[in-house]
N, C-alpha and C. Protein backbone atom coordinates (compact mmCIF):
# COMPACT_ATOMS: atom_id res chain seq x y z
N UNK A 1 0.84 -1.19 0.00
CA UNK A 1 0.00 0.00 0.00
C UNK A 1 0.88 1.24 0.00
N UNK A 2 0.61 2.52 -0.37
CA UNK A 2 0.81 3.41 -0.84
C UNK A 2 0.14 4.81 -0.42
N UNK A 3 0.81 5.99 -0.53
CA UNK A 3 0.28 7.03 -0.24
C UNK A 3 0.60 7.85 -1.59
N UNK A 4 0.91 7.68 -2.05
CA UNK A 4 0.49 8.59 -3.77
C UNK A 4 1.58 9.93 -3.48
N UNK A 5 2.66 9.83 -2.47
CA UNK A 5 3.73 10.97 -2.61
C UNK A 5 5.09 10.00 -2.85
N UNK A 6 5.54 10.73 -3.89
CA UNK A 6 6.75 10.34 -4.55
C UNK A 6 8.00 10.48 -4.11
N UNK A 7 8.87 9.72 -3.52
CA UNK A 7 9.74 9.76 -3.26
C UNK A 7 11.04 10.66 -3.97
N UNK A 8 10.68 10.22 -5.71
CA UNK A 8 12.01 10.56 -6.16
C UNK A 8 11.61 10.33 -7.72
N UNK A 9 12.51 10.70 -8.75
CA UNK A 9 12.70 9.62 -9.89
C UNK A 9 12.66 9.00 -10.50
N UNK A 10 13.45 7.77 -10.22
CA UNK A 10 13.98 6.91 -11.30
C UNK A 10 14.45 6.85 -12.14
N UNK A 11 15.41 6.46 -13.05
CA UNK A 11 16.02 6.32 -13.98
C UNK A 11 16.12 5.07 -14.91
N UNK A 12 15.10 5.02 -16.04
CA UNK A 12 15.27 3.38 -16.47
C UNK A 12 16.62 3.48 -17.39
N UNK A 13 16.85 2.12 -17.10
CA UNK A 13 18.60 1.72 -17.60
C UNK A 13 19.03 0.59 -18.34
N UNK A 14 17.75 -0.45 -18.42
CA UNK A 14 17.58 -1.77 -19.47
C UNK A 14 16.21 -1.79 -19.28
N UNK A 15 15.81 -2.85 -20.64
CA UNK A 15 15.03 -3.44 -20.71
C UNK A 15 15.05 -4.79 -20.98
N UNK A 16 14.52 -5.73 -20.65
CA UNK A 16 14.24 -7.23 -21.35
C UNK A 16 13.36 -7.64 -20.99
N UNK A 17 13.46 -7.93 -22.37
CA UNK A 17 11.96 -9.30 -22.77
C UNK A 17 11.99 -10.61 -22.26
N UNK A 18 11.13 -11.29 -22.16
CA UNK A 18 10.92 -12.43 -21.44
C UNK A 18 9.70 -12.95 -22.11
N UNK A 19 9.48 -13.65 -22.59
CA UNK A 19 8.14 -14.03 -23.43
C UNK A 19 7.28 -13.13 -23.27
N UNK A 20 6.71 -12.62 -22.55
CA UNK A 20 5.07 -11.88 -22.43
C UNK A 20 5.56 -10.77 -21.13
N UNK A 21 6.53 -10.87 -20.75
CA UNK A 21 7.06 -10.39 -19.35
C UNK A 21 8.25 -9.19 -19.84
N UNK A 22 8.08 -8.12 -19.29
CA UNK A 22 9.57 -7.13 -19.40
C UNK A 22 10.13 -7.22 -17.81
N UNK A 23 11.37 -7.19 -17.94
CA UNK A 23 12.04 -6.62 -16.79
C UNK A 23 13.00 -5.57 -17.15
N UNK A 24 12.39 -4.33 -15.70
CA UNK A 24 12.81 -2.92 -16.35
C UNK A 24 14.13 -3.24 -15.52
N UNK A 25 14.82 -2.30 -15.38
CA UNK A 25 15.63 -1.57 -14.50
C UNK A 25 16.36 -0.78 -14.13
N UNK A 26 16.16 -0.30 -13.40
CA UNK A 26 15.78 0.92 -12.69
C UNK A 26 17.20 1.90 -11.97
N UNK A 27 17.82 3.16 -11.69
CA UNK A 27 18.67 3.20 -11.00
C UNK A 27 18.09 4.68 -10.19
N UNK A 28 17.80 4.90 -8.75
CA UNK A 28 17.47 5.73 -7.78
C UNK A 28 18.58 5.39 -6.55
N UNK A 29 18.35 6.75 -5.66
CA UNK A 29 19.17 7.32 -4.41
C UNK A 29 19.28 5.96 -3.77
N UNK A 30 18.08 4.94 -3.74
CA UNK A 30 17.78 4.18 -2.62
C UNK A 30 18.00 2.93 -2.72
N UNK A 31 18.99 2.46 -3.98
CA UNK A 31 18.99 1.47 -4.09
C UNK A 31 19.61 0.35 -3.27
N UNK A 32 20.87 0.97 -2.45
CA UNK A 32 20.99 0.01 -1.47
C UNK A 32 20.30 -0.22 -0.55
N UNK A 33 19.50 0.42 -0.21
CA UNK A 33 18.29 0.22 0.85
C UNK A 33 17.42 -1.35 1.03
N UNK A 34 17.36 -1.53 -0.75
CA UNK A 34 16.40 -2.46 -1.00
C UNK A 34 16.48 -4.00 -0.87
N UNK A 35 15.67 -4.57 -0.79
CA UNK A 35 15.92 -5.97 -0.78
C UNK A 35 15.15 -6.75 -1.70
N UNK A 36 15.01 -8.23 -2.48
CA UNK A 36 14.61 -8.89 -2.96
C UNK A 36 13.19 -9.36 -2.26
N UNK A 37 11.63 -8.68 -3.34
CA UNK A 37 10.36 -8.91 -3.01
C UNK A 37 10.03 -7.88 -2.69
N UNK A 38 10.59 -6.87 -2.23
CA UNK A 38 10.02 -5.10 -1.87
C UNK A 38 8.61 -5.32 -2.84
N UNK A 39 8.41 -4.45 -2.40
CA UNK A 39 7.43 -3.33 -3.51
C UNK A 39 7.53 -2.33 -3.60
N UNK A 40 7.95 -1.89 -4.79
CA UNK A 40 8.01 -0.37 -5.06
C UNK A 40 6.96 0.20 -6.41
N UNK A 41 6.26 1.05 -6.19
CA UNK A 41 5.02 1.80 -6.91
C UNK A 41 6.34 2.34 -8.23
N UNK A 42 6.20 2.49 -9.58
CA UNK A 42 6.53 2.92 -10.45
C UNK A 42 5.31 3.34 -11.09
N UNK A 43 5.77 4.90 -11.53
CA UNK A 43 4.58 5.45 -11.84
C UNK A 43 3.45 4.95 -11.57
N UNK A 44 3.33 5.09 -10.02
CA UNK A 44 1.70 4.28 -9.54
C UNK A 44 1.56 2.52 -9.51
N UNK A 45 2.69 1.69 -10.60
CA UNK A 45 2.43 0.59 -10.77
C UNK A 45 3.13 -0.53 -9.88
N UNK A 46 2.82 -0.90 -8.41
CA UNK A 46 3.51 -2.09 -8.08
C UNK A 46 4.10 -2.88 -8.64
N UNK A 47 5.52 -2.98 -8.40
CA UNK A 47 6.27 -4.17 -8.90
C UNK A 47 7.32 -4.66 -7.95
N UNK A 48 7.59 -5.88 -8.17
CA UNK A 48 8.43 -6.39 -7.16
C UNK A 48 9.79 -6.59 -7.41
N UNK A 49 10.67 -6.42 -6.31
CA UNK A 49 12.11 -6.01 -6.65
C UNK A 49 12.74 -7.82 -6.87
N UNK A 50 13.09 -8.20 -8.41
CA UNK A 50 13.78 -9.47 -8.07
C UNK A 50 14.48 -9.46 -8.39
N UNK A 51 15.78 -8.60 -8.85
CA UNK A 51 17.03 -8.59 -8.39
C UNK A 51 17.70 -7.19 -8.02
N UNK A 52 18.97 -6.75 -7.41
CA UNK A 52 19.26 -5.54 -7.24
C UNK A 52 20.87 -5.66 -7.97
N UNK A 53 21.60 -4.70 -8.26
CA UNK A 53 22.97 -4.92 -8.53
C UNK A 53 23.78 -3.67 -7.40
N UNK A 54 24.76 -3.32 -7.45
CA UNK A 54 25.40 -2.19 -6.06
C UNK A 54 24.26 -0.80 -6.66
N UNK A 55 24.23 -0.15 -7.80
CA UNK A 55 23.75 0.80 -7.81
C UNK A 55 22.82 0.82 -8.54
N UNK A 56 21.59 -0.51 -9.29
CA UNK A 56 20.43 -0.06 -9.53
C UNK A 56 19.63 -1.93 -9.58
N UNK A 57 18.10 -1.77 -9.35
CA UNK A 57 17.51 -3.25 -9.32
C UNK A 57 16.46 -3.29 -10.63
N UNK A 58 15.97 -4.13 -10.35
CA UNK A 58 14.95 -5.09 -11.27
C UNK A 58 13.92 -5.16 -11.20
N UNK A 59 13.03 -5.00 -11.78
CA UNK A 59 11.91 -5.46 -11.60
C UNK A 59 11.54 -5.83 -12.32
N UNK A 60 9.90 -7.05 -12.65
CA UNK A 60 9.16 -7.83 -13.64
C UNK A 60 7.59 -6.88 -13.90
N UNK A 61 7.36 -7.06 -15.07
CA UNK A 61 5.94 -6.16 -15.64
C UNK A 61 5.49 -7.74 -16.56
N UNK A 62 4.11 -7.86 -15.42
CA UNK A 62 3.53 -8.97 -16.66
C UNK A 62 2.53 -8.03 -17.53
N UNK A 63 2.03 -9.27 -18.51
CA UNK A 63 1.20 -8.76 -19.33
C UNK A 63 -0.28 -7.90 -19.38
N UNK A 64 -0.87 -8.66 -18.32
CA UNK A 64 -1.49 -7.26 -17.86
C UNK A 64 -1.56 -6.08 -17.57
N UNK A 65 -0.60 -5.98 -16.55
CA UNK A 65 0.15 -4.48 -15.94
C UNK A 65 0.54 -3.83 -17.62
N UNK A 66 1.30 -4.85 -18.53
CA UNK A 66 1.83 -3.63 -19.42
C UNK A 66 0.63 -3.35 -20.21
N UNK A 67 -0.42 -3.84 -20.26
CA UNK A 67 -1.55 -3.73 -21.25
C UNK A 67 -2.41 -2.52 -20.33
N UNK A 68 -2.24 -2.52 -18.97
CA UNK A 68 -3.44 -1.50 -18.38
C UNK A 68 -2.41 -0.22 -18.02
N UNK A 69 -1.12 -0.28 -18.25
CA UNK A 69 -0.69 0.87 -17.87
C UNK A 69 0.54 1.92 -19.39
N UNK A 70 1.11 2.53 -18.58
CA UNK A 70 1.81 3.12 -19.64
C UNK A 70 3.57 2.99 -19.40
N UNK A 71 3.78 1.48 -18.97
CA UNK A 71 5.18 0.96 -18.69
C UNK A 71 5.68 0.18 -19.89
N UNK A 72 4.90 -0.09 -20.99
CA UNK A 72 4.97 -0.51 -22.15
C UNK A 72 5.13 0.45 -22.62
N UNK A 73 5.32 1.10 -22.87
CA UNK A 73 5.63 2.81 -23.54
C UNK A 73 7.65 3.28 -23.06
N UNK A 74 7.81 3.10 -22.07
CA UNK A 74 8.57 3.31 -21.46
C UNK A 74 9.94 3.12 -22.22
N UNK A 75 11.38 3.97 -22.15
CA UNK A 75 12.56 3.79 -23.08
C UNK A 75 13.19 4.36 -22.07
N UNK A 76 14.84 3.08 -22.28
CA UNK A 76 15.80 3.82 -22.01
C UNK A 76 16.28 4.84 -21.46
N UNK A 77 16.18 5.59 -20.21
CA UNK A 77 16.64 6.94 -20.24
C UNK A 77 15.40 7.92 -19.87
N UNK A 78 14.16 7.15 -19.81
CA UNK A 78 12.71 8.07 -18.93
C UNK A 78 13.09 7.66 -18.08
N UNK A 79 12.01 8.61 -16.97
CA UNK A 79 12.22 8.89 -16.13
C UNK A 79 10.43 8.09 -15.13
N UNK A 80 10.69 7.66 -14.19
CA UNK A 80 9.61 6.71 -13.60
C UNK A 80 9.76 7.59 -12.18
N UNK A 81 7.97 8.19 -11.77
CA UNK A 81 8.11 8.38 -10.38
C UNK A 81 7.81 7.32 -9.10
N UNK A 82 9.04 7.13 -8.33
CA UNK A 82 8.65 5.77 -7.43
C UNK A 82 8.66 6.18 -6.04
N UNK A 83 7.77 5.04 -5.20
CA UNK A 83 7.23 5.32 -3.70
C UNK A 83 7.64 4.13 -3.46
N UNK A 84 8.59 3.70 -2.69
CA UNK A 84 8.54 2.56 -1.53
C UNK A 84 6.95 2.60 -0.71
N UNK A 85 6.89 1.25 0.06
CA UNK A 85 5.29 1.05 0.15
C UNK A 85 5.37 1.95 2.14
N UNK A 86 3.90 1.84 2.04
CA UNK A 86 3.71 3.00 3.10
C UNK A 86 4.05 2.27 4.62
N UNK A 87 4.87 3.09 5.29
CA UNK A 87 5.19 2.75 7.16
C UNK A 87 4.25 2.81 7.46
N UNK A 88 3.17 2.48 8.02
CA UNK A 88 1.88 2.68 9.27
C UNK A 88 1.53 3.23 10.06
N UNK A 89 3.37 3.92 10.56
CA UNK A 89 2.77 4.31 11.88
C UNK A 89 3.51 5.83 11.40
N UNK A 90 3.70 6.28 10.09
CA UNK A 90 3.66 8.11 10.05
C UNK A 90 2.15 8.13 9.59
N UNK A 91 2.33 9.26 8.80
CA UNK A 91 1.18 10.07 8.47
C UNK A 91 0.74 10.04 7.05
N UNK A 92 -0.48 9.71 6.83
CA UNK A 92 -0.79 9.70 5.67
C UNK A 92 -0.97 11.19 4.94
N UNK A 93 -0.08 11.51 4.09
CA UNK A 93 -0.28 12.79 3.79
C UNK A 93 -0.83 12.63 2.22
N UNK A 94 -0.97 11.64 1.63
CA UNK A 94 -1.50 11.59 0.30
C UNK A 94 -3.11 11.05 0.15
N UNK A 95 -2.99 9.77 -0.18
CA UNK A 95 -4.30 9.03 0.23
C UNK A 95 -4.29 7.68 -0.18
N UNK A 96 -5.06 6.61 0.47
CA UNK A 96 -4.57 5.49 0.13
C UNK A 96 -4.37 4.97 -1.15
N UNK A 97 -3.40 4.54 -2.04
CA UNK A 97 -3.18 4.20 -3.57
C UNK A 97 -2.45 2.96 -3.02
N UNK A 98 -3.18 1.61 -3.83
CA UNK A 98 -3.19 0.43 -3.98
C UNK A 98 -1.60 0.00 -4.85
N UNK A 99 -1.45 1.06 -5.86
CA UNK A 99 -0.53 0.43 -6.66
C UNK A 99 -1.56 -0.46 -7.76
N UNK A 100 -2.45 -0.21 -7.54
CA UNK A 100 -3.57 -0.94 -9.12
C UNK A 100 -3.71 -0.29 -9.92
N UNK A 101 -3.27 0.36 -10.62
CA UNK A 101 -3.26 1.18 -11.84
C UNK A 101 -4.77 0.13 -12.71
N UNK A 102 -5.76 1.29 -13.01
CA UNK A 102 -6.70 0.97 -13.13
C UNK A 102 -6.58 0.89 -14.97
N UNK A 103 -6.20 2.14 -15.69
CA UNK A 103 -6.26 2.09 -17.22
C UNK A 103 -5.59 3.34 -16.80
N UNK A 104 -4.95 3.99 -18.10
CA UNK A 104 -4.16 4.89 -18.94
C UNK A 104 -5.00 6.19 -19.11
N UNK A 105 -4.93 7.24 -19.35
CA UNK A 105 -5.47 8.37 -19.96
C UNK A 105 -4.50 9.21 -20.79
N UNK A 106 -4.42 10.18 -21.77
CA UNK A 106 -3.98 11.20 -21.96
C UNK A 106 -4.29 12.67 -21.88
N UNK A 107 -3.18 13.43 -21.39
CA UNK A 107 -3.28 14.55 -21.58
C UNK A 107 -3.43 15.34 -22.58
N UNK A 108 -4.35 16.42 -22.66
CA UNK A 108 -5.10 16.78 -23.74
C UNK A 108 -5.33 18.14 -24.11
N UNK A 109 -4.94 18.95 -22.90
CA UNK A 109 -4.56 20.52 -22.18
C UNK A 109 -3.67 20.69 -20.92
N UNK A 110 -2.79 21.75 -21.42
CA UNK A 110 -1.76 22.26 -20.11
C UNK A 110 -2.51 23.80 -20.28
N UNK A 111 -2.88 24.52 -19.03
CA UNK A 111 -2.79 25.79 -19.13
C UNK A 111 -2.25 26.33 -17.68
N UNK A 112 -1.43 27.65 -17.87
CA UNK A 112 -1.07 28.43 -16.82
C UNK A 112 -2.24 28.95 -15.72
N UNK A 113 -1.64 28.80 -13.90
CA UNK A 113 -2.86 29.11 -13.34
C UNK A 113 -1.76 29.93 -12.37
N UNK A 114 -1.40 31.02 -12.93
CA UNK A 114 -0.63 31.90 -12.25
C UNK A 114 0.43 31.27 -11.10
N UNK A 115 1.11 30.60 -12.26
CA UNK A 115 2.71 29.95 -11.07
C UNK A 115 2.01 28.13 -11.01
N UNK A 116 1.18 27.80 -10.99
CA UNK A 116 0.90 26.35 -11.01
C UNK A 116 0.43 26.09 -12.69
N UNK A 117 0.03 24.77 -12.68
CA UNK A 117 -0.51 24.49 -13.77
C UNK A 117 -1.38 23.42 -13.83
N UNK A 118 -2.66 23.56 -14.88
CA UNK A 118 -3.88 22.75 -14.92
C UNK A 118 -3.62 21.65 -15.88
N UNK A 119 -3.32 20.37 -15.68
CA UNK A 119 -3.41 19.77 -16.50
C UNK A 119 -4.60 19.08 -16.71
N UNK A 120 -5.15 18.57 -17.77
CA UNK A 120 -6.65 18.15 -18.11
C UNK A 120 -6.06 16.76 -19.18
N UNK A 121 -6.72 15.86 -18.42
CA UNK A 121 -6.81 14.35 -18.50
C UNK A 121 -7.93 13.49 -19.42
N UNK A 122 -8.25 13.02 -20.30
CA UNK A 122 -8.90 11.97 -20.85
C UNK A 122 -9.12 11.03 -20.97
N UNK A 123 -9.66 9.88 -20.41
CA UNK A 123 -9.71 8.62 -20.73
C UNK A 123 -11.39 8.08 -21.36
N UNK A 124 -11.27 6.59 -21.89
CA UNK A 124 -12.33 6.39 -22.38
C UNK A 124 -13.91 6.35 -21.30
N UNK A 125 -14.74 6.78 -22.04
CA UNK A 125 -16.13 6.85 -21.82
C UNK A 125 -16.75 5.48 -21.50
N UNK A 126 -16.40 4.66 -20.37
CA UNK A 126 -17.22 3.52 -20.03
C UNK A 126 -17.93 3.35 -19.39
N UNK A 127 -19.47 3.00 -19.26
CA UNK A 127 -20.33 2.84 -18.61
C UNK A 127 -20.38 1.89 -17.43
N UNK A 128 -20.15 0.58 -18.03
CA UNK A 128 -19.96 -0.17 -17.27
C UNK A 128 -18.61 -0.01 -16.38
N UNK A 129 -17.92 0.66 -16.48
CA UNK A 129 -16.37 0.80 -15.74
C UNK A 129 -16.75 1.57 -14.77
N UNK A 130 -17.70 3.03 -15.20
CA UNK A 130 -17.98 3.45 -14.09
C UNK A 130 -19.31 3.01 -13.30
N UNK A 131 -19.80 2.14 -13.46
CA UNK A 131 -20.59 1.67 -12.28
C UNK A 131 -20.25 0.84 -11.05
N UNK A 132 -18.41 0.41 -11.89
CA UNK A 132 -17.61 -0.16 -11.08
C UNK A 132 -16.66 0.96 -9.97
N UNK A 133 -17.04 2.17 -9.91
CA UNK A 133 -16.39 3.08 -9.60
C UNK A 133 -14.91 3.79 -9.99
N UNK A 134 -15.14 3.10 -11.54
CA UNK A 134 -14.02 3.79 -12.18
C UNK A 134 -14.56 5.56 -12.79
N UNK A 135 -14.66 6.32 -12.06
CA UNK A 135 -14.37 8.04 -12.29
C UNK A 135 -14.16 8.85 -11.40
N UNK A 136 -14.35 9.96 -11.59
CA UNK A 136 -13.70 10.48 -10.52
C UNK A 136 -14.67 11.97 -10.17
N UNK A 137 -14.78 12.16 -8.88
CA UNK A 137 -15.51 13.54 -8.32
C UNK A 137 -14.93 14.57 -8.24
N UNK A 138 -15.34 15.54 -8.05
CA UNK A 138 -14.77 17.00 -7.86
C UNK A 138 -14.43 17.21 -6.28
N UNK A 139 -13.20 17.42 -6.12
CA UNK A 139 -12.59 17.35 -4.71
C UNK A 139 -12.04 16.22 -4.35
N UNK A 140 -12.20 15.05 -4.79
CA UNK A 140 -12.31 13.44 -4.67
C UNK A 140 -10.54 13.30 -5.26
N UNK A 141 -10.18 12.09 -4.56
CA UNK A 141 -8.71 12.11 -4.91
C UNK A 141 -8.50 10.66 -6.44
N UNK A 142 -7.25 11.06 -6.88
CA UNK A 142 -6.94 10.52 -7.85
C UNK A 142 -5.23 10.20 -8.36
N UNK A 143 -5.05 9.40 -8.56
CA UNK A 143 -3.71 8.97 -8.67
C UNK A 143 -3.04 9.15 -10.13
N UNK A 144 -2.09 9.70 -10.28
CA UNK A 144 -1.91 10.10 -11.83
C UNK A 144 -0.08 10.00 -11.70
N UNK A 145 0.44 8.49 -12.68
CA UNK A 145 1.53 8.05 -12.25
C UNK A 145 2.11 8.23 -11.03
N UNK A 146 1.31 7.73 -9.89
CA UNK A 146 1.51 7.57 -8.81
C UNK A 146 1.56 8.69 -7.69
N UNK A 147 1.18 10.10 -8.50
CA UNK A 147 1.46 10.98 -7.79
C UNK A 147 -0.66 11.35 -7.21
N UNK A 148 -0.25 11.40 -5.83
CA UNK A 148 -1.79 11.73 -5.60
C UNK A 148 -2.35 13.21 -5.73
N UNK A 149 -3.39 13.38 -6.08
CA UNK A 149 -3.82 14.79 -6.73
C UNK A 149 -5.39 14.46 -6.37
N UNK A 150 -5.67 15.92 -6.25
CA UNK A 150 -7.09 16.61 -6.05
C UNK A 150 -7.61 16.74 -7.01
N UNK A 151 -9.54 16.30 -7.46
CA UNK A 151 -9.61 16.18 -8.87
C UNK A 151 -10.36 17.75 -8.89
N UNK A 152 -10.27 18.35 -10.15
CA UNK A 152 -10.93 19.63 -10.14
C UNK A 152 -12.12 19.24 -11.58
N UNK A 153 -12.78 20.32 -12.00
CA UNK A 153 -13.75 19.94 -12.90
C UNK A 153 -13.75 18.30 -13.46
N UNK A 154 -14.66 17.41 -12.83
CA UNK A 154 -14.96 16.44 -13.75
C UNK A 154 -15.89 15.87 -14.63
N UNK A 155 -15.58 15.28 -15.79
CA UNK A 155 -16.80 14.89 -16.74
C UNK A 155 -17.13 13.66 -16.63
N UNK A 156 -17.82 12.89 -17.76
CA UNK A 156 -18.02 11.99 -17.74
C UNK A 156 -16.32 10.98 -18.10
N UNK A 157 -15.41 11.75 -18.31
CA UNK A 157 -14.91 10.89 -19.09
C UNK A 157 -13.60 11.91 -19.45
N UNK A 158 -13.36 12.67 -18.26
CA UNK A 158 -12.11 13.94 -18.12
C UNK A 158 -12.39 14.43 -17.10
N UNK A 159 -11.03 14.99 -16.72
CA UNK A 159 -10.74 15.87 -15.42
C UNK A 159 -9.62 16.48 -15.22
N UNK A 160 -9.16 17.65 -14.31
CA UNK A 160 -8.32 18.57 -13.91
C UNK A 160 -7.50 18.55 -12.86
N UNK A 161 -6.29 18.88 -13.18
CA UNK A 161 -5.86 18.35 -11.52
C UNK A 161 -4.79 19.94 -12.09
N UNK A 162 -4.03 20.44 -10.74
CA UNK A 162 -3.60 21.72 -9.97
C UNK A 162 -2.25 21.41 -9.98
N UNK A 163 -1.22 21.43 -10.35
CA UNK A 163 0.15 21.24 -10.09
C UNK A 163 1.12 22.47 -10.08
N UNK A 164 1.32 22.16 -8.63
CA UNK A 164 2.17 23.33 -7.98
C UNK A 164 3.42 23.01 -8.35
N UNK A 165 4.27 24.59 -8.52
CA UNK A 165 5.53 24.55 -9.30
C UNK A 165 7.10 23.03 -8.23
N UNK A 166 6.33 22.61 -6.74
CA UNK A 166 7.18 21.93 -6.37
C UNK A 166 6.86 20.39 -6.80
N UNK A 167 5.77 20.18 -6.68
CA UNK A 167 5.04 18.79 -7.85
C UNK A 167 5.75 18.20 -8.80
N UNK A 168 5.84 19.78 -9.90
CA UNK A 168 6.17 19.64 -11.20
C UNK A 168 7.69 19.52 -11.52
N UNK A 169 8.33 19.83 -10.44
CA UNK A 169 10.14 20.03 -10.87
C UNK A 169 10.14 18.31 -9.87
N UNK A 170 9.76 18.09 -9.39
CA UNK A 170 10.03 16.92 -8.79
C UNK A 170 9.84 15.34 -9.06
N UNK A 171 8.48 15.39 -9.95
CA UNK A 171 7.98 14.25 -10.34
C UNK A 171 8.01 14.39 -11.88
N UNK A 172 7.86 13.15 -12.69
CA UNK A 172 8.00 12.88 -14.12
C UNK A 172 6.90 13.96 -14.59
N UNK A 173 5.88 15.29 -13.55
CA UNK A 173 4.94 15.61 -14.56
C UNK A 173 5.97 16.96 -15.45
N UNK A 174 7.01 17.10 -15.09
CA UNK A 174 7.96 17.88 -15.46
C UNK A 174 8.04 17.33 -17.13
N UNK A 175 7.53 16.30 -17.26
CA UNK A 175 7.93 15.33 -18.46
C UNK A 175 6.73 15.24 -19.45
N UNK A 176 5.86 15.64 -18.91
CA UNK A 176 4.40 15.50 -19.35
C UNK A 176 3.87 16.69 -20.34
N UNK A 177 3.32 16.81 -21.94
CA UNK A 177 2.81 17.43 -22.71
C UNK A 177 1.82 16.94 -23.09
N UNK A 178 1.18 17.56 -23.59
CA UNK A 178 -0.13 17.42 -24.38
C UNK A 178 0.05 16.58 -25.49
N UNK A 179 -0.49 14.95 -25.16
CA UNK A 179 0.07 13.52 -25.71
C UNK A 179 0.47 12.95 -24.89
N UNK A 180 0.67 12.78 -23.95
CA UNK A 180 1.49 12.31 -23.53
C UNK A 180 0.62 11.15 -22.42
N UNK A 181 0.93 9.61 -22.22
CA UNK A 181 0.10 8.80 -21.85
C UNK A 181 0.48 8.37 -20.12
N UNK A 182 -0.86 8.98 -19.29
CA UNK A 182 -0.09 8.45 -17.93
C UNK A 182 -0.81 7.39 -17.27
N UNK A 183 -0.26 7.03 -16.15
CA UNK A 183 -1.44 5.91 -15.11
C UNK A 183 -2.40 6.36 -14.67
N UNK A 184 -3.14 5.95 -14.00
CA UNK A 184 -4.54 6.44 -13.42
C UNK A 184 -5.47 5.27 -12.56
N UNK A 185 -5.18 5.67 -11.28
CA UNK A 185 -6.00 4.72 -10.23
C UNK A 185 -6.54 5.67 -9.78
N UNK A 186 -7.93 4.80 -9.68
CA UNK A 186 -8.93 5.71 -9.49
C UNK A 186 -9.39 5.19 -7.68
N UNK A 187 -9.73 6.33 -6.81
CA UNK A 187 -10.22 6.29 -5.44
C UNK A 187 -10.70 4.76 -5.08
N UNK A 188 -9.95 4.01 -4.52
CA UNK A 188 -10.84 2.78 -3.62
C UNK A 188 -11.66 2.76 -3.05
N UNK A 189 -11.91 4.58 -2.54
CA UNK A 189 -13.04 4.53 -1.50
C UNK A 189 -14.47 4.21 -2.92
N UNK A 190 -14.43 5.15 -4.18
CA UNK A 190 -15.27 5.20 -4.59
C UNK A 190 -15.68 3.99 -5.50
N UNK A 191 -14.59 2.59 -5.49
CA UNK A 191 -14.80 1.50 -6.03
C UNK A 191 -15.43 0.95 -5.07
N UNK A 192 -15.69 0.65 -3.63
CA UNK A 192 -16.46 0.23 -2.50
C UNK A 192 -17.80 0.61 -2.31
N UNK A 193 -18.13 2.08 -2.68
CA UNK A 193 -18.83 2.35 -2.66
C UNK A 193 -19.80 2.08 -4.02
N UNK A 194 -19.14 1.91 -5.36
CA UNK A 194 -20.03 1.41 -6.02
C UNK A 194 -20.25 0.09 -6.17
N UNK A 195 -19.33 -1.08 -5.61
CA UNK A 195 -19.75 -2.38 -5.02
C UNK A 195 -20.68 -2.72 -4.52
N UNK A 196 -20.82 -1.93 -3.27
CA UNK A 196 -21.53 -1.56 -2.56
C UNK A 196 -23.59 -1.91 -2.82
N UNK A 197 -23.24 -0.61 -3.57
CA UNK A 197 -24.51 0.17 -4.18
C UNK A 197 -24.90 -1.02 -5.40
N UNK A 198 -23.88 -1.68 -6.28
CA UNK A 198 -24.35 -2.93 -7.22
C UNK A 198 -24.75 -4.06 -6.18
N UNK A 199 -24.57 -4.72 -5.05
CA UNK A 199 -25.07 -5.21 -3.98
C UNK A 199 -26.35 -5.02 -3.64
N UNK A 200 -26.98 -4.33 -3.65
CA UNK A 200 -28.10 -3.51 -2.70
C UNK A 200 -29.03 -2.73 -3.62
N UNK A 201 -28.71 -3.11 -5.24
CA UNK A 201 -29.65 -2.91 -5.95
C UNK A 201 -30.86 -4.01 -6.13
């Protein structure tokens, strides 16, 4: 589990294939820290550490993960924002993020909001996805490559999020234009709640 604030980085440094499987890897501040089976959130996406070398580790992306996220996209030399998984006993200062990267969206508008910036998000129009509590509310939180964010105007099928100039120099959204394809987990609270509510219909 996860709190949707980013530690740092990343630096991808190989890739390989494996039949249906990539293993990235990765080089950050923390790599001696780590051990074999961690979990560490990449851009929002859990993966598990199975090997490390002195200054960078490993990880595996099956076929799902690369089909629901935007780690199949990924080259050489990008840049991945990563969270080691959450201590218990600080403070949750983000909000709870699973590391389930739900589906992909793109960005579609950047505009200036005097020193921050609005970026505006797209993903597909599903009905049935959102009765599963895939969308998102106004004020309601949202995970966007792992970084947690406040949602501002939402549609059926788009939304806005606020990025302050320390956000943006810190995390991959420094990296982010109009095109450009990110993760997106959407609130657990509001997948429970539409469980819930399909229950009790």
């Amino acid at each position: 589990m996860f709190s949707g604030i980013v530690e740092e980085m990343a630096t991808l440094i190989g890739i390989e294939h494996e039949q249906e499987n990539i293993h990235f890897t990765f080089r950050c501040s923390f790599t001696k820290e780590l051990k074999i089976d961690q979990s560490i959130a990449h851009n929002g996406v859990c993966l598990t550490v199975v090997r490390f070398q002195e200054d960078s580790y490993t990880v595996t992306a099956m076929k799902e993960t690369l089909e629901r996220s935007n780690l199949g996209l990924l080259k050489v030399g990008d840049r991945v924002n990563v969270e080691r998984s959450m201590i218990m006993n600080g403070r949750l200062d983000g909000h709870i993020v699973q590391g389930h990267v739900d589906q992909t969206a793109k960005c579609v508008n950047m505009e200036d909001a005097d020193g921050s910036t609005y970026f505006t998000f797209e993903y597909p129009n599903n009905r049935e996805m959102a009765q599963r509590g895939y969308f998102t509310v106004d004020k309601g939180s949202v995970t966007i490559n792992g970084v947690s964010l406040t949602v501002c105007e939402p549609t059926d099928n788009s939304f806005k999020v606020a990025i302050i100039p320390y956000t943006r120099e810190n995390t991959n959204f420094a990296d982010i234009n109009v095109g450009t394809i990110v993760n997106l987990e959407f609130d657990i609270l509001g997948k429970y709640i539409a469980r819930l509510n399909s229950l009790t219909q």
